[in-house]
PDB file of N, CA and C in Angstrom:
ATOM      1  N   UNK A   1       0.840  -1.176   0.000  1.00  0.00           N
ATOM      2  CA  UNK A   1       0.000   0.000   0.000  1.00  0.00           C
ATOM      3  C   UNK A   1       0.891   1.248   0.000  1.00  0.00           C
ATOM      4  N   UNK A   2       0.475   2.478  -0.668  1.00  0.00           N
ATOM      5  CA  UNK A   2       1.443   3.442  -0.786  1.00  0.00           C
ATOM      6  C   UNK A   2       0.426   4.465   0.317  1.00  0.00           C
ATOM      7  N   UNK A   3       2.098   4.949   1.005  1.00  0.00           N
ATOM      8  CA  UNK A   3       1.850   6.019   2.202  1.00  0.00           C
ATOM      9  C   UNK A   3       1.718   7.330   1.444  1.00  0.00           C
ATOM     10  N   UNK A   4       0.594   8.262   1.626  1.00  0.00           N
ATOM     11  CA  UNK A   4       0.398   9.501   0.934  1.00  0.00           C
ATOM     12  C   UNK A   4       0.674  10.494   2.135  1.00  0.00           C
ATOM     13  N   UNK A   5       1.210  11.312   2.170  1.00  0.00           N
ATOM     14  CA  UNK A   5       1.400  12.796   2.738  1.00  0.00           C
ATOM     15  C   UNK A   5       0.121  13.482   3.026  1.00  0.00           C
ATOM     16  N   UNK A   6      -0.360  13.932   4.118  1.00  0.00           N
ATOM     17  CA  UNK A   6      -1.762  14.723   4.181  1.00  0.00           C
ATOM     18  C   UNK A   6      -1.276  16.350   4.189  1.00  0.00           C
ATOM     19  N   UNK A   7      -1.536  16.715   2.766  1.00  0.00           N
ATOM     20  CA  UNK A   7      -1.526  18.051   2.868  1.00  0.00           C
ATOM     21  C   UNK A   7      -2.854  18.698   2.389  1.00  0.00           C
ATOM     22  N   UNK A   8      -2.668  20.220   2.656  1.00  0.00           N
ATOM     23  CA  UNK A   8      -3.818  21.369   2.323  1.00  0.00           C
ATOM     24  C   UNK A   8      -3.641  21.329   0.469  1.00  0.00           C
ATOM     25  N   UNK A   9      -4.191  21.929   0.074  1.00  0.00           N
ATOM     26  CA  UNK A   9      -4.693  22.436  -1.556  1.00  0.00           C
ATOM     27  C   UNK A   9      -3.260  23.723  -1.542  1.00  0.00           C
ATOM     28  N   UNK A  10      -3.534  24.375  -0.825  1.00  0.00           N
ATOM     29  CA  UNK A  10      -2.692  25.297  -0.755  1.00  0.00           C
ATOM     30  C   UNK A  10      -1.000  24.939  -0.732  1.00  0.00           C
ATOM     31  N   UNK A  11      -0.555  24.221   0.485  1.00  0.00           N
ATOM     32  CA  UNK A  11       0.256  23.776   0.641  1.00  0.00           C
ATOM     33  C   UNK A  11       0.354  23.632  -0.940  1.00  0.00           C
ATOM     34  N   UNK A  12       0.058  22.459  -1.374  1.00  0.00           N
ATOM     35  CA  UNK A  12       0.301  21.165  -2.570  1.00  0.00           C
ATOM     36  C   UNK A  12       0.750  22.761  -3.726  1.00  0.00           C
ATOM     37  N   UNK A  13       0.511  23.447  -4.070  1.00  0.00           N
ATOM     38  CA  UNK A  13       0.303  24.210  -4.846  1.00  0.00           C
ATOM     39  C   UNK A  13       1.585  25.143  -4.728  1.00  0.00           C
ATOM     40  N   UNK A  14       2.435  25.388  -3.310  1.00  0.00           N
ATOM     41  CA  UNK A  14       3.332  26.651  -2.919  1.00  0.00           C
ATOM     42  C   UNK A  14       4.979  25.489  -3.377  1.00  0.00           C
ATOM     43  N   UNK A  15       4.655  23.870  -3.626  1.00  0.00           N
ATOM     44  CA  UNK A  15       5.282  23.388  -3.350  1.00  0.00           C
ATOM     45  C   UNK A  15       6.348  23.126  -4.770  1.00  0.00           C
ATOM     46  N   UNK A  16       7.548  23.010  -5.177  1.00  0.00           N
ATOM     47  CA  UNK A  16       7.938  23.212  -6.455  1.00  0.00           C
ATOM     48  C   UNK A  16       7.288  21.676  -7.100  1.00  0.00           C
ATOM     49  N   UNK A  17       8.083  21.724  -8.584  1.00  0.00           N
ATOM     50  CA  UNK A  17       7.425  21.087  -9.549  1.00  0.00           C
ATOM     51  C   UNK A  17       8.247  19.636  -8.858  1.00  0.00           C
ATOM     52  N   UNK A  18       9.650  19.721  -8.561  1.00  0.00           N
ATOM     53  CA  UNK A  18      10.117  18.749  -8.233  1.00  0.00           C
ATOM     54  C   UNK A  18       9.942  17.405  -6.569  1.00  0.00           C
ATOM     55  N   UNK A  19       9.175  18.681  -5.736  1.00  0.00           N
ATOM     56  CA  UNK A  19       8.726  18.041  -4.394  1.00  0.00           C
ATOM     57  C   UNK A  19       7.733  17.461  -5.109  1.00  0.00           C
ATOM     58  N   UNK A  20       6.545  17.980  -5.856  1.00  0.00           N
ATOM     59  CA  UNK A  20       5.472  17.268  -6.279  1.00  0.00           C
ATOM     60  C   UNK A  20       5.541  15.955  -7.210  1.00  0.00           C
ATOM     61  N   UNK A  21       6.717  15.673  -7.386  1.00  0.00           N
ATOM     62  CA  UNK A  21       7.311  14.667  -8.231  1.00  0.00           C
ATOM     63  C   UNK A  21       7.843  13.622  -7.492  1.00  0.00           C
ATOM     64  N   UNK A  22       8.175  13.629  -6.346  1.00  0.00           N
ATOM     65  CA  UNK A  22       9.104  12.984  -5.136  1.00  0.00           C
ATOM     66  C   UNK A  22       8.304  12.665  -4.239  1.00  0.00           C
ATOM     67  N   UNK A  23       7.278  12.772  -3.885  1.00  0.00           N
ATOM     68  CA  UNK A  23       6.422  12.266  -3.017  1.00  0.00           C
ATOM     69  C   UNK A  23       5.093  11.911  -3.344  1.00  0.00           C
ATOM     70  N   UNK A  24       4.267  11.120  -2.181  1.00  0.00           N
ATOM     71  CA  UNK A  24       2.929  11.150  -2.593  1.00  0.00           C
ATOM     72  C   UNK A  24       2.070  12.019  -1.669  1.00  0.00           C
ATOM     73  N   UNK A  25       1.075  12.034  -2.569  1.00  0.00           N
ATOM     74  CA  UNK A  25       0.215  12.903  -1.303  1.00  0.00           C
ATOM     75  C   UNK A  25      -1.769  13.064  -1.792  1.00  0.00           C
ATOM     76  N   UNK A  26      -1.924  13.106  -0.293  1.00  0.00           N
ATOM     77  CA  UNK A  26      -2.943  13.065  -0.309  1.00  0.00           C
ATOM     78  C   UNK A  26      -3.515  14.478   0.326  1.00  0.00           C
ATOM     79  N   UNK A  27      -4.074  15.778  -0.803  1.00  0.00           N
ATOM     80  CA  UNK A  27      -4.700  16.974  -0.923  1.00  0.00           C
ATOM     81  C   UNK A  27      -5.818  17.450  -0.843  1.00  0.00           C
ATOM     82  N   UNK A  28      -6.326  17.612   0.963  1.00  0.00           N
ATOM     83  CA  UNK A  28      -7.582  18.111   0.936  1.00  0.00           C
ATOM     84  C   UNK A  28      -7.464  19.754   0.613  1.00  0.00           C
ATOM     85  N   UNK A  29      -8.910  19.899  -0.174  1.00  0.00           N
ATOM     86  CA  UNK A  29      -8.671  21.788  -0.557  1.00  0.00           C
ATOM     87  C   UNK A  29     -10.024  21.903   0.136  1.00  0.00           C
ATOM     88  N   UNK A  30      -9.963  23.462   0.332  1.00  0.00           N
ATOM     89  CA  UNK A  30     -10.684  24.273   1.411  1.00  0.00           C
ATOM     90  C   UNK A  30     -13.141  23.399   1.110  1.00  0.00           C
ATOM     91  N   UNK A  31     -12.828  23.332  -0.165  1.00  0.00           N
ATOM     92  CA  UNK A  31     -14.166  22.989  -0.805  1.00  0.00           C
ATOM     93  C   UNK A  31     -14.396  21.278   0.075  1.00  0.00           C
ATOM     94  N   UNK A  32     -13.392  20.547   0.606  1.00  0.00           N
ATOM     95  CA  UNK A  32     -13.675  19.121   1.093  1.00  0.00           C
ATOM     96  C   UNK A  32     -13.433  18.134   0.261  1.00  0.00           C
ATOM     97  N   UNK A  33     -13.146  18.621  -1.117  1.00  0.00           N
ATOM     98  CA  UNK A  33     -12.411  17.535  -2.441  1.00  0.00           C
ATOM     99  C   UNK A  33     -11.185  17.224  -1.758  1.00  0.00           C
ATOM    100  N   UNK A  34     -10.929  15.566  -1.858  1.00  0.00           N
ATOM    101  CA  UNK A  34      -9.458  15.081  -1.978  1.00  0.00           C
ATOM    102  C   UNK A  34      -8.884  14.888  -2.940  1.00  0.00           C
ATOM    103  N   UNK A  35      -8.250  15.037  -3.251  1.00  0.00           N
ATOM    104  CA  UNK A  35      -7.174  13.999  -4.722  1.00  0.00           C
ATOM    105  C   UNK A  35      -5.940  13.403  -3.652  1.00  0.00           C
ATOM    106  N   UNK A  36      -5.793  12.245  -4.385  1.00  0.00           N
ATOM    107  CA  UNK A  36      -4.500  11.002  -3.973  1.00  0.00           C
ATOM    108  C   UNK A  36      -3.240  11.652  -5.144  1.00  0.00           C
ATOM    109  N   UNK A  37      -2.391  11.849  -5.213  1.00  0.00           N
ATOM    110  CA  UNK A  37      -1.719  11.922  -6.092  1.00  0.00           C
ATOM    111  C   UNK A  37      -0.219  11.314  -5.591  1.00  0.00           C
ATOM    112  N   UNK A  38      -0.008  10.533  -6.677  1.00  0.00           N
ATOM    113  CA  UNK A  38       1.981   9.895  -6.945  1.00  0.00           C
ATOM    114  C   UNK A  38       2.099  10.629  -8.004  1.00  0.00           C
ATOM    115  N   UNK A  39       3.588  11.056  -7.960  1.00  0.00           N
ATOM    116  CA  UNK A  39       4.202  11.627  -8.756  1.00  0.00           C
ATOM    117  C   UNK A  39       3.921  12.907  -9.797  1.00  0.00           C
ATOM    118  N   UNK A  40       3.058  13.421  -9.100  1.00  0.00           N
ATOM    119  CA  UNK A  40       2.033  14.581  -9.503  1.00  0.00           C
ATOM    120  C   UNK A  40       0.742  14.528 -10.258  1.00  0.00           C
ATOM    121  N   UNK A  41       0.634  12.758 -10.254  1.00  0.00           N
ATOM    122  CA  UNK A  41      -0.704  12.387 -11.086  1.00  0.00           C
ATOM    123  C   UNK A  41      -1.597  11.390 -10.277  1.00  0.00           C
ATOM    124  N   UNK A  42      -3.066  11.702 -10.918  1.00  0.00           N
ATOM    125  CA  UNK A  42      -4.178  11.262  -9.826  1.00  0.00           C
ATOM    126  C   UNK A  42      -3.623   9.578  -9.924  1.00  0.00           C
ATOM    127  N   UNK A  43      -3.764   9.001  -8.187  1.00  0.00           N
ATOM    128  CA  UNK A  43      -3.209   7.257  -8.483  1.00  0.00           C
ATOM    129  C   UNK A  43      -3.548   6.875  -7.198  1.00  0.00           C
ATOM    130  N   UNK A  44      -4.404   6.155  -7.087  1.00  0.00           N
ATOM    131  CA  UNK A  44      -4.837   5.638  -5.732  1.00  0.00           C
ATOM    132  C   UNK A  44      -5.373   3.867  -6.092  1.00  0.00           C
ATOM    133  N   UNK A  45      -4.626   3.086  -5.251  1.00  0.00           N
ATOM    134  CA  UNK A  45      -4.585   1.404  -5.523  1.00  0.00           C
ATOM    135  C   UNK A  45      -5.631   0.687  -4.379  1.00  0.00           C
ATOM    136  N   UNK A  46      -6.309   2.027  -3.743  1.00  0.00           N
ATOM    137  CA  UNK A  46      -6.675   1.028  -2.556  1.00  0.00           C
ATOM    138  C   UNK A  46      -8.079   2.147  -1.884  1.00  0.00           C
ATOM    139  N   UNK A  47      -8.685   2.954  -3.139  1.00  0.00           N
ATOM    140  CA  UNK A  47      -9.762   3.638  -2.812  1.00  0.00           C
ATOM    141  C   UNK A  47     -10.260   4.762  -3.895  1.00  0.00           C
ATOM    142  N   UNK A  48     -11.180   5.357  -4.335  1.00  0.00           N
ATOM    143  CA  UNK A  48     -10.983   6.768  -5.206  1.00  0.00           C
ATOM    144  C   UNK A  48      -9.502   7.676  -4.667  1.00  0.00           C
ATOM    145  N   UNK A  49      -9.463   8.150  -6.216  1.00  0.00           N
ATOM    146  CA  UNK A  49      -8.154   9.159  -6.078  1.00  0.00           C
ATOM    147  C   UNK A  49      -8.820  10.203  -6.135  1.00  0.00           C
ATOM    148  N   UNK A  50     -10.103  10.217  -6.640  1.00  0.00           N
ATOM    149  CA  UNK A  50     -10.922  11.828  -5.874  1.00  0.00           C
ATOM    150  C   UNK A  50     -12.171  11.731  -5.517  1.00  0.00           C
ATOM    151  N   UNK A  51     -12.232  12.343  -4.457  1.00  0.00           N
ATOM    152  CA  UNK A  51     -13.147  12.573  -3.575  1.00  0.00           C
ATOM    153  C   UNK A  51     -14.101  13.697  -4.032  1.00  0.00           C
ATOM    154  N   UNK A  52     -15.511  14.172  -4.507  1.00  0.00           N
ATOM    155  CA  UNK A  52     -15.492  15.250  -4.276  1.00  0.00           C
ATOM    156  C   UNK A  52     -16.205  15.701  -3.374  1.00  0.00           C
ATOM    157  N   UNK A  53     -16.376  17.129  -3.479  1.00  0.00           N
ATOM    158  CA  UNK A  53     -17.041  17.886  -2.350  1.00  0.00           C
ATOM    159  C   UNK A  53     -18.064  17.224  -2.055  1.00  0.00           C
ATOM    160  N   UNK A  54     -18.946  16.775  -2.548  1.00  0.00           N
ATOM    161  CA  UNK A  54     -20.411  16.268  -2.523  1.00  0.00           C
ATOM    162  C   UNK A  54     -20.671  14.970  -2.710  1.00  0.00           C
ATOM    163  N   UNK A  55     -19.174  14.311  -2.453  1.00  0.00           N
ATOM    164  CA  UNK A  55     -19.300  12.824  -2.089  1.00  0.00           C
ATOM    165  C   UNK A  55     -19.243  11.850  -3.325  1.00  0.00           C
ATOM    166  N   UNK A  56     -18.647  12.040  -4.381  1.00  0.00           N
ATOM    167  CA  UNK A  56     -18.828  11.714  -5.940  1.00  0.00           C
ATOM    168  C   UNK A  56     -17.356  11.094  -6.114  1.00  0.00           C
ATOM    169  N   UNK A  57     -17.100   9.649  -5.856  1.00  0.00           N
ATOM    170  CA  UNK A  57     -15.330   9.175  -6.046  1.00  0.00           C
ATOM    171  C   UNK A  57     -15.290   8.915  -7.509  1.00  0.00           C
ATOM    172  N   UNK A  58     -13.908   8.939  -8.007  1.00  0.00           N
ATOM    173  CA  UNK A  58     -13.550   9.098  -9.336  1.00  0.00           C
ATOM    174  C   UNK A  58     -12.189   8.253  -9.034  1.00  0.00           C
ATOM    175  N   UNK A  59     -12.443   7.785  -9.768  1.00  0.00           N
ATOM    176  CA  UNK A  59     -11.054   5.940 -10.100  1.00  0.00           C
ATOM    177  C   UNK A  59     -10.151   5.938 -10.713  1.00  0.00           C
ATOM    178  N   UNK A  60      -8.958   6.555 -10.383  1.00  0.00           N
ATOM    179  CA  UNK A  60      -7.699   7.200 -10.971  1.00  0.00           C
ATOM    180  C   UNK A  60      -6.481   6.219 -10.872  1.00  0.00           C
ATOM    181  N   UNK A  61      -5.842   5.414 -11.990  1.00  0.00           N
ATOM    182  CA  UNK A  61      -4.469   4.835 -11.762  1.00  0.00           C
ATOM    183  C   UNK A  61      -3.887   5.556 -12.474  1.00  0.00           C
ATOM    184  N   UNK A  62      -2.393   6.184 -12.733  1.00  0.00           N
ATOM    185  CA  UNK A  62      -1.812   6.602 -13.304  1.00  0.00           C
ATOM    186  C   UNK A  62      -2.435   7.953 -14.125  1.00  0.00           C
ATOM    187  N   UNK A  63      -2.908   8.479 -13.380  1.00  0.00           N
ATOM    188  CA  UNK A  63      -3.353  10.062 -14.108  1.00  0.00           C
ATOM    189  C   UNK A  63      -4.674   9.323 -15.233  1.00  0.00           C
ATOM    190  N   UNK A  64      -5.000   8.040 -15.122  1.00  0.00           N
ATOM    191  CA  UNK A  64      -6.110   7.426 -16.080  1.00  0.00           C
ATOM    192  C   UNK A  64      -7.033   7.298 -15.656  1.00  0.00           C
ATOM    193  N   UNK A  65      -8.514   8.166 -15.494  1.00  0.00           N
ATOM    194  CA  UNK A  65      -9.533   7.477 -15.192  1.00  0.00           C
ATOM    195  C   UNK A  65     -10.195   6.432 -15.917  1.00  0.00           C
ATOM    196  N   UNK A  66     -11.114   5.393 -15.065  1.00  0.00           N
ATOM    197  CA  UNK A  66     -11.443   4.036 -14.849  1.00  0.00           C
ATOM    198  C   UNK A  66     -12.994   4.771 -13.841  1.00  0.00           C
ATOM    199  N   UNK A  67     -13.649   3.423 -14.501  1.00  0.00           N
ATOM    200  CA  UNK A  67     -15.361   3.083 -14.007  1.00  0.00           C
ATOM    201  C   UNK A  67     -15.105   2.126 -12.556  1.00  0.00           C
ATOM    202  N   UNK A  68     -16.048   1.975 -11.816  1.00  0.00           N
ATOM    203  CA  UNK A  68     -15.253   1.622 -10.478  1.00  0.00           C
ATOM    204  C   UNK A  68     -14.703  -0.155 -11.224  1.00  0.00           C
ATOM    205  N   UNK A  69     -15.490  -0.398 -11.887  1.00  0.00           N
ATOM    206  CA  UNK A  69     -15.481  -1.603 -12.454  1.00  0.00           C
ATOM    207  C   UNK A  69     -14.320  -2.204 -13.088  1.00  0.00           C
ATOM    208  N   UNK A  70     -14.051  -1.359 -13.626  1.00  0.00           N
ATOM    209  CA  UNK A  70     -12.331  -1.633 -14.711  1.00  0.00           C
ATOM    210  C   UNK A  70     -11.357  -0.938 -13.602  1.00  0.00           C
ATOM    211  N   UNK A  71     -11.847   0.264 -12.595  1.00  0.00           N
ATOM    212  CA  UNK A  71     -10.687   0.168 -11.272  1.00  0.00           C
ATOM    213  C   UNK A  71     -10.426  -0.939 -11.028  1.00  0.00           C
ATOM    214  N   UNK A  72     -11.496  -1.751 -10.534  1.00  0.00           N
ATOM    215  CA  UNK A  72     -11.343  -2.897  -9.798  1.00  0.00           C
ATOM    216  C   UNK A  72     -10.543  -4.568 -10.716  1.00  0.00           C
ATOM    217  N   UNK A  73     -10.677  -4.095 -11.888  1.00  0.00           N
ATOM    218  CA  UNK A  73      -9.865  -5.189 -12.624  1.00  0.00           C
ATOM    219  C   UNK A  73      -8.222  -5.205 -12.526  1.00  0.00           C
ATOM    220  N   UNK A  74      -7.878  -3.707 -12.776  1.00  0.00           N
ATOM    221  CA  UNK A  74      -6.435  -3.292 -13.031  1.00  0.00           C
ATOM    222  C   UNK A  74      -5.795  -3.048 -11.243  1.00  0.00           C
ATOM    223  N   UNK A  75      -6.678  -2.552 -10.596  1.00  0.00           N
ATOM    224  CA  UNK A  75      -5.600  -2.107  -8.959  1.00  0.00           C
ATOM    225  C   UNK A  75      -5.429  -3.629  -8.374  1.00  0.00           C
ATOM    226  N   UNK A  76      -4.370  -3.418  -7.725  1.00  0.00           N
ATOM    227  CA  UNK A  76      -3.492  -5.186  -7.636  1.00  0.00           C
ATOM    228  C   UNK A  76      -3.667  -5.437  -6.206  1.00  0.00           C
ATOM    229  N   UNK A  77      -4.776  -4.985  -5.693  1.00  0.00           N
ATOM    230  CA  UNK A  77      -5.312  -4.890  -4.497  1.00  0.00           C
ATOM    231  C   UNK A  77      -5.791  -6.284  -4.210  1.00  0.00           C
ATOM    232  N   UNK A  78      -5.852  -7.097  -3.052  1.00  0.00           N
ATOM    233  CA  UNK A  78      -7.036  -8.585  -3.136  1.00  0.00           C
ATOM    234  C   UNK A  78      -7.991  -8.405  -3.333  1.00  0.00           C
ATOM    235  N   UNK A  79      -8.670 -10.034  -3.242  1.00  0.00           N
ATOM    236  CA  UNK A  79     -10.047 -10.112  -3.902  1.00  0.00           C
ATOM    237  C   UNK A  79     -10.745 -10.006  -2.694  1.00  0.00           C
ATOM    238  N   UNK A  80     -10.049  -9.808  -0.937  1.00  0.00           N
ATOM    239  CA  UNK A  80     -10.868  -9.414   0.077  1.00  0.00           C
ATOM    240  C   UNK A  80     -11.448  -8.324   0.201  1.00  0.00           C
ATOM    241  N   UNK A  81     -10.266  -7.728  -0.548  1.00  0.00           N
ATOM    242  CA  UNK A  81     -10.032  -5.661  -0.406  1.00  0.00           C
ATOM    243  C   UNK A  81     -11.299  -5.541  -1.281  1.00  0.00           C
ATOM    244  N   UNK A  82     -11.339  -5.777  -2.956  1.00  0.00           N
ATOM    245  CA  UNK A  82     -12.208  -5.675  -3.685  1.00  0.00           C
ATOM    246  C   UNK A  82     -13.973  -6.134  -2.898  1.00  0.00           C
ATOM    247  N   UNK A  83     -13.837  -7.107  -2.174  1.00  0.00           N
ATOM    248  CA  UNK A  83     -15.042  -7.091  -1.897  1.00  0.00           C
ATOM    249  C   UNK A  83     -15.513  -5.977  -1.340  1.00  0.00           C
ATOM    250  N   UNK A  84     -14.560  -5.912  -0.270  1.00  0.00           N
ATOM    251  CA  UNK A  84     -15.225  -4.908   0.872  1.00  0.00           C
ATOM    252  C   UNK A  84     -15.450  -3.525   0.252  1.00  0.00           C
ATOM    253  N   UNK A  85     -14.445  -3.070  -0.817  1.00  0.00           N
ATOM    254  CA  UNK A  85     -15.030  -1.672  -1.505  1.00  0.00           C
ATOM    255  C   UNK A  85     -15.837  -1.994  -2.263  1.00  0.00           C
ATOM    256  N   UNK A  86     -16.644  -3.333  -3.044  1.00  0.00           N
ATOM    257  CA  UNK A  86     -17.990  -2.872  -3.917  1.00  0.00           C
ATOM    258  C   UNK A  86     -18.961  -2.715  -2.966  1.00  0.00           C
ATOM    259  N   UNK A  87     -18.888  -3.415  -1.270  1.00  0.00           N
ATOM    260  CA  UNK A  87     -19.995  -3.250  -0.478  1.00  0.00           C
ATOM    261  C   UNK A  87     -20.234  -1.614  -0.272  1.00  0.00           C
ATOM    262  N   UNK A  88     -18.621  -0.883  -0.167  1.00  0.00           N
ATOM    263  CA  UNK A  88     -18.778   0.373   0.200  1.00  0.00           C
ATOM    264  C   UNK A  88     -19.168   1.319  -1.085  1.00  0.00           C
ATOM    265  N   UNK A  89     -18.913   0.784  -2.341  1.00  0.00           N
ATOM    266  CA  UNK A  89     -18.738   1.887  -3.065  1.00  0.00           C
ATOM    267  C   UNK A  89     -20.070   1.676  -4.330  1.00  0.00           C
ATOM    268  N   UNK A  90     -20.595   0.336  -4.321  1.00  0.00           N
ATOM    269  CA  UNK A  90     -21.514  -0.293  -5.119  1.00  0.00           C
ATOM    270  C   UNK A  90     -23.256   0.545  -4.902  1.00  0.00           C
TER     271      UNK A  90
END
């Protein structure tokens, strides 16, 4: 599982091109949207890589969005993990 950084919107934004390249992180902004981001692109293996304000997840590997459905084919997550997020996310 990859460890993400909890930063602000703001923060993520003051930070150069190369910190945002070197770490991961996970960016709440002032509105309550998250994004997961590796290497400065949306990538989350083990939940939505965005959150939004109003509760709407979006299925991001490699800066690629995916239907939760084809998330769930490609993230190399188990078939325990997979259950328990279609109960949550289905």
């Amino acid at each position: 599982m990859i460890e993400y950084i909890n930063i602000s919107g703001r923060e993520y934004f003051n930070l150069s091109y190369k910190e945002r390249k070197a770490k991961t992180y996970c960016i709440e902004y002032h509105n309550r949207s998250i994004y997961w981001k590796v290497n400065d692109k949306l990538h989350r293996e083990d939940g939505p890589a965005l959150r939004s304000f109003d509760g709407i997840c979006y299925w991001w590997l490699n800066d690629k969005l995916y239907t939760f459905e084809e998330w769930l084919e490609k993230t190399p997550i188990s078939d325990e993990e997979k259950i328990l997020l279609k109960l949550k996310y289905s």
